[in-house]
Structure formats: C-alpha cells, structure tokens
PDB file of N, CA and C in Angstrom:
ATOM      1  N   UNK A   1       0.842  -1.158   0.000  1.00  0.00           N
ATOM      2  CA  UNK A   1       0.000   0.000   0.000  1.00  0.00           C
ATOM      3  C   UNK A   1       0.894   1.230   0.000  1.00  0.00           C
ATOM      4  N   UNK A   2       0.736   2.468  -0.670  1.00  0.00           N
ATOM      5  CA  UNK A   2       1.472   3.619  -0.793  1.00  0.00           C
ATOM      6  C   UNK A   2      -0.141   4.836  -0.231  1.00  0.00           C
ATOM      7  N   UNK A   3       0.533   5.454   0.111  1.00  0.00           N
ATOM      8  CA  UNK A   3      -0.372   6.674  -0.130  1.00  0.00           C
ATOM      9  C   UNK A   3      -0.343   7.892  -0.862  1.00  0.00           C
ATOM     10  N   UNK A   4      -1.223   8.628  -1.398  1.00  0.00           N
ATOM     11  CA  UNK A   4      -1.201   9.278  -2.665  1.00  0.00           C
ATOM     12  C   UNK A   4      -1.289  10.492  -2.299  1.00  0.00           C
ATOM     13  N   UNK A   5      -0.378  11.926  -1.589  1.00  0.00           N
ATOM     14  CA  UNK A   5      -0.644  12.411  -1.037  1.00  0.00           C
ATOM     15  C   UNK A   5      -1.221  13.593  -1.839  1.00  0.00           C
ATOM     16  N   UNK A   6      -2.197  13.986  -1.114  1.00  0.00           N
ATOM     17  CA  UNK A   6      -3.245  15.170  -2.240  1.00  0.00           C
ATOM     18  C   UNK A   6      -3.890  14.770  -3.306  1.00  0.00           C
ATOM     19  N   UNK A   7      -3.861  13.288  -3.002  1.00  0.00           N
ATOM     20  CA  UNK A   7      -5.274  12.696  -3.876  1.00  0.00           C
ATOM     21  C   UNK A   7      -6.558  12.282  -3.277  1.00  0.00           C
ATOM     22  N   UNK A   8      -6.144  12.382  -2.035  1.00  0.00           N
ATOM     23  CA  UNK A   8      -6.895  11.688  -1.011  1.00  0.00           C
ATOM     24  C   UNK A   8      -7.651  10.722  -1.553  1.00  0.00           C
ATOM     25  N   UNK A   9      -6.511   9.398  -0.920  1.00  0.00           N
ATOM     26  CA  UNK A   9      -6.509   7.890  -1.496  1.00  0.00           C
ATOM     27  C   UNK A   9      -5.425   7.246  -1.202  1.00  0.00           C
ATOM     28  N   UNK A  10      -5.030   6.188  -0.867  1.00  0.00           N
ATOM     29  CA  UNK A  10      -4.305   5.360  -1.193  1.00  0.00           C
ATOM     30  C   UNK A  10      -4.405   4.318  -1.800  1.00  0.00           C
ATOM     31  N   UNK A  11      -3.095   3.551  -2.602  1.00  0.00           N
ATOM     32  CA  UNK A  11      -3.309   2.270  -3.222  1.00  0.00           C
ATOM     33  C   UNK A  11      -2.671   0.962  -3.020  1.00  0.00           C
ATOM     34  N   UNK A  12      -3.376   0.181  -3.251  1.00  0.00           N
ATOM     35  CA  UNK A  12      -3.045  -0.896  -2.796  1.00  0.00           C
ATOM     36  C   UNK A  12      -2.282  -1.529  -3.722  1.00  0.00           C
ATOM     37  N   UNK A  13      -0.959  -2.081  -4.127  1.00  0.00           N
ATOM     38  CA  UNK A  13      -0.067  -2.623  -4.998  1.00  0.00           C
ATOM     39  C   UNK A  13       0.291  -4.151  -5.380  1.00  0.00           C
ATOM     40  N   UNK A  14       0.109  -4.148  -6.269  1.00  0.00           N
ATOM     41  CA  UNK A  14       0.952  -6.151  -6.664  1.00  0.00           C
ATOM     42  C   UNK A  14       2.087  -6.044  -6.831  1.00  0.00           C
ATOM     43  N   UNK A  15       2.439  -6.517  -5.295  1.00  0.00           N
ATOM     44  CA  UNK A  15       4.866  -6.580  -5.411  1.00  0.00           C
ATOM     45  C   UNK A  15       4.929  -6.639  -6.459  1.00  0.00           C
ATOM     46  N   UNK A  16       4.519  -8.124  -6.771  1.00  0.00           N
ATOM     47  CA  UNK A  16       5.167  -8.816  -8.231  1.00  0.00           C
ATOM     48  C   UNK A  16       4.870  -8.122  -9.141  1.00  0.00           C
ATOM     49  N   UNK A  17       3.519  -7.534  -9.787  1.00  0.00           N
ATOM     50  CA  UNK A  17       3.119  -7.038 -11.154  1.00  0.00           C
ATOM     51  C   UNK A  17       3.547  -5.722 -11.067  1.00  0.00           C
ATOM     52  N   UNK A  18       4.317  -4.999  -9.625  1.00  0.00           N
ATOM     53  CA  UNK A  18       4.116  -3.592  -9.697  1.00  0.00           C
ATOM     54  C   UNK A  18       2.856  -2.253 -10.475  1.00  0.00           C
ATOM     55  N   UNK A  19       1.815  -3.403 -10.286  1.00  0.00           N
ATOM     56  CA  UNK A  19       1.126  -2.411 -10.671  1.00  0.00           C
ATOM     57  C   UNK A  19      -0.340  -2.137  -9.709  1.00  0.00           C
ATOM     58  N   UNK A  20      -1.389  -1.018  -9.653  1.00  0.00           N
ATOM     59  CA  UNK A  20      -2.107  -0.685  -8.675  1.00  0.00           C
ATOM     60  C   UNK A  20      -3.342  -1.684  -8.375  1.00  0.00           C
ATOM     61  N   UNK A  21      -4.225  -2.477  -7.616  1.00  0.00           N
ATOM     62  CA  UNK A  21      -4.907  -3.618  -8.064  1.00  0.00           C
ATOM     63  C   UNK A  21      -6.174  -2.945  -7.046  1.00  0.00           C
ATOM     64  N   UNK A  22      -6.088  -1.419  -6.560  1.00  0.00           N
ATOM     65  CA  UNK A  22      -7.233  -0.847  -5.791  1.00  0.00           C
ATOM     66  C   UNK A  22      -7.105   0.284  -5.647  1.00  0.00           C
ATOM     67  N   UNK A  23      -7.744   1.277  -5.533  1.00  0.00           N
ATOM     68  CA  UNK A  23      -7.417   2.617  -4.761  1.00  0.00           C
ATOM     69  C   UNK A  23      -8.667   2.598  -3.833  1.00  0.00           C
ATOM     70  N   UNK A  24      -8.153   3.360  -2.596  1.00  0.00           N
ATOM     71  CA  UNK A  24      -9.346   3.764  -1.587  1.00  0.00           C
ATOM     72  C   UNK A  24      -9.583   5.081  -1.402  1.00  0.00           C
ATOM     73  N   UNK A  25     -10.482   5.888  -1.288  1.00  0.00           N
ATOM     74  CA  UNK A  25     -10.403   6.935  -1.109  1.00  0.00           C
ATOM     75  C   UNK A  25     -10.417   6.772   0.547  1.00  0.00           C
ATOM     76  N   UNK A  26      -9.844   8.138   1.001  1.00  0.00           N
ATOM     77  CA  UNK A  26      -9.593   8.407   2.039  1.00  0.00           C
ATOM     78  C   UNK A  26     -10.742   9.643   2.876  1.00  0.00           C
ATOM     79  N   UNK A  27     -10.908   9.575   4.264  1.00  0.00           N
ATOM     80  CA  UNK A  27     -11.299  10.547   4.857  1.00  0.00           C
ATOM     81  C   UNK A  27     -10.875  12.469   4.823  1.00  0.00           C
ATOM     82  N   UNK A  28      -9.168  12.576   4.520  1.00  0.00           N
ATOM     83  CA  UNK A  28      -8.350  13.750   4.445  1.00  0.00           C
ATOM     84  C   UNK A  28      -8.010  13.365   3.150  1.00  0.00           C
ATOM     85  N   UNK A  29      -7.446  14.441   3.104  1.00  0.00           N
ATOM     86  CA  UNK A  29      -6.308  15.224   1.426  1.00  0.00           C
ATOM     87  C   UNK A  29      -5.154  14.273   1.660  1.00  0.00           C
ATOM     88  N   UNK A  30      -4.529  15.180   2.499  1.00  0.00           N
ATOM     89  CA  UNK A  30      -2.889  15.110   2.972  1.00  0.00           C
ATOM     90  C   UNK A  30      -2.917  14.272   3.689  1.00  0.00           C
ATOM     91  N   UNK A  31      -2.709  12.795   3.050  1.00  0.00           N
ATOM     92  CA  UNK A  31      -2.123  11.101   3.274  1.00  0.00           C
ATOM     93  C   UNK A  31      -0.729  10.910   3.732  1.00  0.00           C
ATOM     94  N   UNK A  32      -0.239  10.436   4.748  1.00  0.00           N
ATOM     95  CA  UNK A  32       1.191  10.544   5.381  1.00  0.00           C
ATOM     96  C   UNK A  32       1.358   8.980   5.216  1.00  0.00           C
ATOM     97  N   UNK A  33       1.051   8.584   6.524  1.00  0.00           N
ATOM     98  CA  UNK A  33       1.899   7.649   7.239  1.00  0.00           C
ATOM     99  C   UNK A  33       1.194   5.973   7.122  1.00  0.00           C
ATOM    100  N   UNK A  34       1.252   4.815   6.877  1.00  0.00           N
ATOM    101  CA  UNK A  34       0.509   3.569   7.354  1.00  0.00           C
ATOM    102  C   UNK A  34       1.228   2.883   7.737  1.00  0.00           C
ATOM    103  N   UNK A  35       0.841   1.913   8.540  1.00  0.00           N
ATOM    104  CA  UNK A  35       1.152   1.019   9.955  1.00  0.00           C
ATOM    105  C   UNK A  35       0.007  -0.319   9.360  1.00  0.00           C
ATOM    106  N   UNK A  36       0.398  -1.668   9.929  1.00  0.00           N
ATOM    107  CA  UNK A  36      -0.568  -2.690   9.897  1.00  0.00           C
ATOM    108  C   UNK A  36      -0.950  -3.403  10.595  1.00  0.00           C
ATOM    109  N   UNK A  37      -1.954  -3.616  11.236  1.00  0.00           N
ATOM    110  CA  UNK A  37      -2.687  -4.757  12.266  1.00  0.00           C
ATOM    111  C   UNK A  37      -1.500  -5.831  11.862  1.00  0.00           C
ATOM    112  N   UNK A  38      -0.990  -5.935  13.847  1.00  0.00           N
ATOM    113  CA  UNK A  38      -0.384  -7.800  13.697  1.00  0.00           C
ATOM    114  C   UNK A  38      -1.004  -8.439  12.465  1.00  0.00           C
ATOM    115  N   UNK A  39      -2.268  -8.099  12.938  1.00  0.00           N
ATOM    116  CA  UNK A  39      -2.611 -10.192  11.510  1.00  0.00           C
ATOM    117  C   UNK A  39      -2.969  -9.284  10.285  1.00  0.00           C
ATOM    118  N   UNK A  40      -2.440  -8.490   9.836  1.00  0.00           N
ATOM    119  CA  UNK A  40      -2.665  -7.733   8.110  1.00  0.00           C
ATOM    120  C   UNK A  40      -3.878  -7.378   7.501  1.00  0.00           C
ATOM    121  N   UNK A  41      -4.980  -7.634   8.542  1.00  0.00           N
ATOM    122  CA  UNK A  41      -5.981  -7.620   8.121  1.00  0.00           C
ATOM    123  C   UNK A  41      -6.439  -5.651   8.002  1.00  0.00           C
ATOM    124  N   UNK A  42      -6.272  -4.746   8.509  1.00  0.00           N
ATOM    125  CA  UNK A  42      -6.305  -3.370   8.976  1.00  0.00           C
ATOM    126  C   UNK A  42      -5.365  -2.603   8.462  1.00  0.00           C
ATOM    127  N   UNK A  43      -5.490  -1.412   7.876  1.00  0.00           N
ATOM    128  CA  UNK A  43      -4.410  -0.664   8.084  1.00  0.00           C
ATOM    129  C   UNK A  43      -4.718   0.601   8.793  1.00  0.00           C
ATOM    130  N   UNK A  44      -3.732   1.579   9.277  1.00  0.00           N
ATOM    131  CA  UNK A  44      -4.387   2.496   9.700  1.00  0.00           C
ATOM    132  C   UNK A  44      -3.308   3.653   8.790  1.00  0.00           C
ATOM    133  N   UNK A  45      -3.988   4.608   8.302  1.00  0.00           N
ATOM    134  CA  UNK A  45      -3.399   5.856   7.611  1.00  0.00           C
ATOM    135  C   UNK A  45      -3.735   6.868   8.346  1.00  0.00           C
ATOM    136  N   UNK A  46      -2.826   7.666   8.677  1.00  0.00           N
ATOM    137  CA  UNK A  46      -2.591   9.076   8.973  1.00  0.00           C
ATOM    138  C   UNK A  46      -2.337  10.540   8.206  1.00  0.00           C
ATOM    139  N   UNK A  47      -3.364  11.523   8.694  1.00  0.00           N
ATOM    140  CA  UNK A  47      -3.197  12.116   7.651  1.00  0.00           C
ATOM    141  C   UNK A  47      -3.150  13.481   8.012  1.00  0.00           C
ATOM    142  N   UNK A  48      -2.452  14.636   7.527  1.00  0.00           N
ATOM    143  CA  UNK A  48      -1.856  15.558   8.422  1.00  0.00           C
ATOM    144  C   UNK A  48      -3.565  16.644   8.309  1.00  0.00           C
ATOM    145  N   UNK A  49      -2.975  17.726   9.526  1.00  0.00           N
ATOM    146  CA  UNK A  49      -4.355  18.502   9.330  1.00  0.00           C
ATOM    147  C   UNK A  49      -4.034  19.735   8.448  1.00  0.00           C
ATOM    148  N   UNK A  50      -4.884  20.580   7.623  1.00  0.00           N
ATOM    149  CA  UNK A  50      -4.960  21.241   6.855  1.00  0.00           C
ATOM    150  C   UNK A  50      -5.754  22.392   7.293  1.00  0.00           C
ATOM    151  N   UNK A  51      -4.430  23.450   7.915  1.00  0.00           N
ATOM    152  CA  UNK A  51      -5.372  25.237   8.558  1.00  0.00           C
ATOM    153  C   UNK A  51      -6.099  24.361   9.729  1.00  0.00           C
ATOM    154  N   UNK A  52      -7.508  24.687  10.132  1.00  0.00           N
ATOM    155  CA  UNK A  52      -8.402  24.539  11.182  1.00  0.00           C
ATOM    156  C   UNK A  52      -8.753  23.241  11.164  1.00  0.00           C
ATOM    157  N   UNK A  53      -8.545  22.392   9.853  1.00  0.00           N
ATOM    158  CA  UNK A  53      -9.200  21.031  10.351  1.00  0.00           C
ATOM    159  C   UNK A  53      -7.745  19.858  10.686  1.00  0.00           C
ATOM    160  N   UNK A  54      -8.191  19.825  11.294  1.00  0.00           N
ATOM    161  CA  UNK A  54      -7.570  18.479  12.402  1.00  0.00           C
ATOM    162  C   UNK A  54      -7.003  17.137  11.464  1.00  0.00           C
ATOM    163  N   UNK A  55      -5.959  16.613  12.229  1.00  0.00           N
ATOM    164  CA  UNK A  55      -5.673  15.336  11.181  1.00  0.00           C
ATOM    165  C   UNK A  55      -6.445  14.126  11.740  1.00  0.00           C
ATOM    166  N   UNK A  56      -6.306  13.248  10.675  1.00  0.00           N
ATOM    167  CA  UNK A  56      -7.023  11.727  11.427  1.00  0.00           C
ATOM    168  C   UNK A  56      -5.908  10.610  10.769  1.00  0.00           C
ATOM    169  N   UNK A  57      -6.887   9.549  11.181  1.00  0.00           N
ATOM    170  CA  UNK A  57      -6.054   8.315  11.230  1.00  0.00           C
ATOM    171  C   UNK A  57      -7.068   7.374  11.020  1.00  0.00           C
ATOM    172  N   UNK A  58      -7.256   7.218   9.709  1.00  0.00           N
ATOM    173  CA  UNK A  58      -8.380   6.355   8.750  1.00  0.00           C
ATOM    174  C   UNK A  58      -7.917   4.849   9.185  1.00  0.00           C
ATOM    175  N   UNK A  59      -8.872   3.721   9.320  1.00  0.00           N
ATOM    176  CA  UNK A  59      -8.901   2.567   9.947  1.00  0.00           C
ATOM    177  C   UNK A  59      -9.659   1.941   8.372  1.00  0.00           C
ATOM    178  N   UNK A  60      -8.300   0.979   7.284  1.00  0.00           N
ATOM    179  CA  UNK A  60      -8.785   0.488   6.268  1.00  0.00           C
ATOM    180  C   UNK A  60      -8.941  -0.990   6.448  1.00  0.00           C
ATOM    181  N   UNK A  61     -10.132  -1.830   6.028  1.00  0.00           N
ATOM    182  CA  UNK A  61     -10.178  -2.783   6.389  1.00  0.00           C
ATOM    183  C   UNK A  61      -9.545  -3.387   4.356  1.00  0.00           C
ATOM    184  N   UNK A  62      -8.394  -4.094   4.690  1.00  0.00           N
ATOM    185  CA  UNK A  62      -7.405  -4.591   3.274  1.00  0.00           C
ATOM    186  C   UNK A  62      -8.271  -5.706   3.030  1.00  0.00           C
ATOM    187  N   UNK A  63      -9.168  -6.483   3.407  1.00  0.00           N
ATOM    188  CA  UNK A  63     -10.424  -7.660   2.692  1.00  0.00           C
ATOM    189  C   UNK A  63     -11.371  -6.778   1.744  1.00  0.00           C
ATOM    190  N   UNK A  64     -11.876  -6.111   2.941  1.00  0.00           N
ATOM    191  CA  UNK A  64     -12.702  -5.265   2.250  1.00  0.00           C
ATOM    192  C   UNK A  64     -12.852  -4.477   1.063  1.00  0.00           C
ATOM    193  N   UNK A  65     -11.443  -3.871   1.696  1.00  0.00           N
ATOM    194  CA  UNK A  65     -11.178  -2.607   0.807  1.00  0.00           C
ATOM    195  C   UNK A  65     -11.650  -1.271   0.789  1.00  0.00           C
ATOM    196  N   UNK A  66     -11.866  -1.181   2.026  1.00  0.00           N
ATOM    197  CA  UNK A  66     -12.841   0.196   2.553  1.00  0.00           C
ATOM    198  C   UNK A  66     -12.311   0.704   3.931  1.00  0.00           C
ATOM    199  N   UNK A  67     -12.549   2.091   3.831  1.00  0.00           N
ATOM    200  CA  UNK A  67     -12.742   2.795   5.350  1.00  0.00           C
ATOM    201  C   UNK A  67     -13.278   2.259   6.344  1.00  0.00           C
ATOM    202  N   UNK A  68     -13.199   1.741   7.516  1.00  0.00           N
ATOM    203  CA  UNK A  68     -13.937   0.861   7.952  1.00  0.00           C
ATOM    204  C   UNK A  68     -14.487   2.452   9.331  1.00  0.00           C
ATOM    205  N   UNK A  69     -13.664   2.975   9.687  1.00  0.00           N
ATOM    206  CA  UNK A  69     -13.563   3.891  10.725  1.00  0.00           C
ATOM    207  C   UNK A  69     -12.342   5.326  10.920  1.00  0.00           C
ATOM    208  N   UNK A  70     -12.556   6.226  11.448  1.00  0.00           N
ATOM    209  CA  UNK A  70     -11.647   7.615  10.797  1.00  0.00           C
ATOM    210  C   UNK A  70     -11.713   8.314  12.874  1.00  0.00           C
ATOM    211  N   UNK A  71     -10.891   8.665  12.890  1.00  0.00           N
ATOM    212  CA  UNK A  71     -10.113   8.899  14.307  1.00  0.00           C
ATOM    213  C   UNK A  71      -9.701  10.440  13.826  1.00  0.00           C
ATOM    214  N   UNK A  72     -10.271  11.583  14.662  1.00  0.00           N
ATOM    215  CA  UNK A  72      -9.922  13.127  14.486  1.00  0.00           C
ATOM    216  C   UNK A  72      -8.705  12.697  15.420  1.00  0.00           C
ATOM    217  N   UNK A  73      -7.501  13.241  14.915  1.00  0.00           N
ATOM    218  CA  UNK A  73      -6.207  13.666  15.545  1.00  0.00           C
ATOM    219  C   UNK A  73      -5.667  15.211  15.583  1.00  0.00           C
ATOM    220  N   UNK A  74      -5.724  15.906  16.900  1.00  0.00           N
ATOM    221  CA  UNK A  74      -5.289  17.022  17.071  1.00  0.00           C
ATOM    222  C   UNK A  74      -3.556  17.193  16.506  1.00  0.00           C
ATOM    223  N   UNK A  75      -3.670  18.421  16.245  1.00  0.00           N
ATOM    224  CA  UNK A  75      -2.126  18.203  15.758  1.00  0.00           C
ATOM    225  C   UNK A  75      -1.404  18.111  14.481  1.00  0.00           C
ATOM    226  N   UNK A  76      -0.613  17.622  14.426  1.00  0.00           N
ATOM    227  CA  UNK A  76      -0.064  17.016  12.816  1.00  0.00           C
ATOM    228  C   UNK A  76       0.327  15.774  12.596  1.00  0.00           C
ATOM    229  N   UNK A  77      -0.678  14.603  12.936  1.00  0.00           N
ATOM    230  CA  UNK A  77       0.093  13.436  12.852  1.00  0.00           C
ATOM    231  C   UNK A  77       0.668  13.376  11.084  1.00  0.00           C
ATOM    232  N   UNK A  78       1.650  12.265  11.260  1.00  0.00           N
ATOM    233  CA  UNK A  78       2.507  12.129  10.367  1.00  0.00           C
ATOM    234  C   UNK A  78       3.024  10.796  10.319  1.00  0.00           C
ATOM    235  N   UNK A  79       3.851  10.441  10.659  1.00  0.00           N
ATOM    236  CA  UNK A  79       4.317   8.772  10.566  1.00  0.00           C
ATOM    237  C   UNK A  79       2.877   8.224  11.625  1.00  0.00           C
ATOM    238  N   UNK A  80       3.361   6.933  11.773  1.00  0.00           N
ATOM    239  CA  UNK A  80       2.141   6.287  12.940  1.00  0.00           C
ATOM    240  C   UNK A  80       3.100   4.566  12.748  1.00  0.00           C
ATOM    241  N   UNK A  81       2.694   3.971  13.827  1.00  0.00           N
ATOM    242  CA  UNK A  81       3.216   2.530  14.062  1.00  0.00           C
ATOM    243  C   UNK A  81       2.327   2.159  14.998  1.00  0.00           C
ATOM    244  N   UNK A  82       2.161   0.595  15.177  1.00  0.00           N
ATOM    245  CA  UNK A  82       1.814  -0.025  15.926  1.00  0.00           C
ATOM    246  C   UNK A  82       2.616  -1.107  16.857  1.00  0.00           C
ATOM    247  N   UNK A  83       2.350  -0.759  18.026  1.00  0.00           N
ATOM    248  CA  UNK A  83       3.183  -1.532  19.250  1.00  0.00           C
ATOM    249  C   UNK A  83       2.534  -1.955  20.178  1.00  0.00           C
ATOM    250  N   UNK A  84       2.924  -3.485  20.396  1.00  0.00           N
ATOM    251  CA  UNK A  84       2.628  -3.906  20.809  1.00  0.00           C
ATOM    252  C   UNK A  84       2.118  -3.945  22.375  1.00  0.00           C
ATOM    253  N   UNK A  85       1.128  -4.611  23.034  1.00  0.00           N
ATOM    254  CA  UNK A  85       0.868  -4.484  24.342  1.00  0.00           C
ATOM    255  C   UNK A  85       1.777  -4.848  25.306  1.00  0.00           C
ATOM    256  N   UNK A  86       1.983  -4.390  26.463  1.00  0.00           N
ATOM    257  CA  UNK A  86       2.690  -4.831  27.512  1.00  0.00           C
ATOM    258  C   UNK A  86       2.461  -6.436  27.680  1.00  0.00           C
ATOM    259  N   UNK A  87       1.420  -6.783  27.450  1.00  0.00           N
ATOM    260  CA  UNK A  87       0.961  -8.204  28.097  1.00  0.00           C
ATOM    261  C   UNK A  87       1.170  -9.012  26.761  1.00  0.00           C
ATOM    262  N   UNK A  88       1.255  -9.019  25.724  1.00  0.00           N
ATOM    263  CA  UNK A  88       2.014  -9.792  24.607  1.00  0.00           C
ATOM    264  C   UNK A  88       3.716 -10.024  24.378  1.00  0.00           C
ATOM    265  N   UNK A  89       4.337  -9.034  25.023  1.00  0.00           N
ATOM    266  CA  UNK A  89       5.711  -9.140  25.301  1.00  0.00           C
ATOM    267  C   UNK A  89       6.239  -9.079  26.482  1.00  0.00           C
ATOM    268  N   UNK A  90       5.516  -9.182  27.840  1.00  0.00           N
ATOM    269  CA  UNK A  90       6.002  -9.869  28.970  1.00  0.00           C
ATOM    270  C   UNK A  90       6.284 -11.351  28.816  1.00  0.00           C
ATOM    271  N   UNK A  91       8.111 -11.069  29.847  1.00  0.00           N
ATOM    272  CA  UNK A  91       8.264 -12.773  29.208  1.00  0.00           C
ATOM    273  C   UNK A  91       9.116 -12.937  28.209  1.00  0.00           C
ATOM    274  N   UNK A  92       9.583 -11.954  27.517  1.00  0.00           N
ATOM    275  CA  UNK A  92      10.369 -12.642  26.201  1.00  0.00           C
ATOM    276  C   UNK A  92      11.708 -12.193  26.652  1.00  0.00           C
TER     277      UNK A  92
END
C-alpha cells in the first residue's frame, strides 16, 4: 500500500506485477503515514491537518477494501506505528 498524497486515497499494490490492483479513497487530502494490524488484516493511515481542520487516522479494512472507521487527531500526525501491548511481550 502507498499513499497518494493530495489525492486523497491510497493504493493498494501487486509486489510482483508492480502495478495498482485498488485505490481507496480516504477521509483527508494530505495522506502521510501507514502502519498494519499484527494479523494484516487493517491498516491504519494518517493524515496531516490542513489550517483549522484536524488530522485523522483512517482505519482500512485490506479484505474489504474500505474505510472501515476515521479517528480526528489534534495536531499534525505524520508517521504512525503499531506496538505492541505490555501483556504480549512480557516474558520474552
């Protein structure tokens, strides 16, 4: 997946064929950052805010192929990751 910034969209890619096999439109313009659910099923995109409106952090379901859910983020998010819980890596 890449994001298309100021298309508001990202796309979803074939390694092998290098070529685009979806686009999603997005909640915001200005597309930054994606991160992926442990099991690949989710992604989440971040997307910066523009003047007075606020950034978010679009929740794509990759089966689907859709927005599933959109998160207002104060601020300027920009990159984003996912880390893990305390209680999945106690112990190692």
């Amino acid at each position: 997946m890449v994001t298309n910034k100021k298309d508001q969209s990202v796309s979803l890619i074939d390694a092998v064929k290098l070529t685009e096999t979806a686009r999603i439109s997005t909640s915001k313009k200005v597309v930054h950052g994606i991160a992926y659910s442990p099991d690949g099923t989710l992604a989440y995109v971040s997307s910066e805010s523009v003047g007075a409106d606020p950034g978010s952090v679009d929740v794509i379901d990759l089966v689907g192929r859709k927005v599933v859910g959109t998160i207002a983020i104060p601020g300027q998010p920009t990159g984003i990751t996912i880390a893990r819980s305390p209680s999945t890596t106690a112990g190692r």
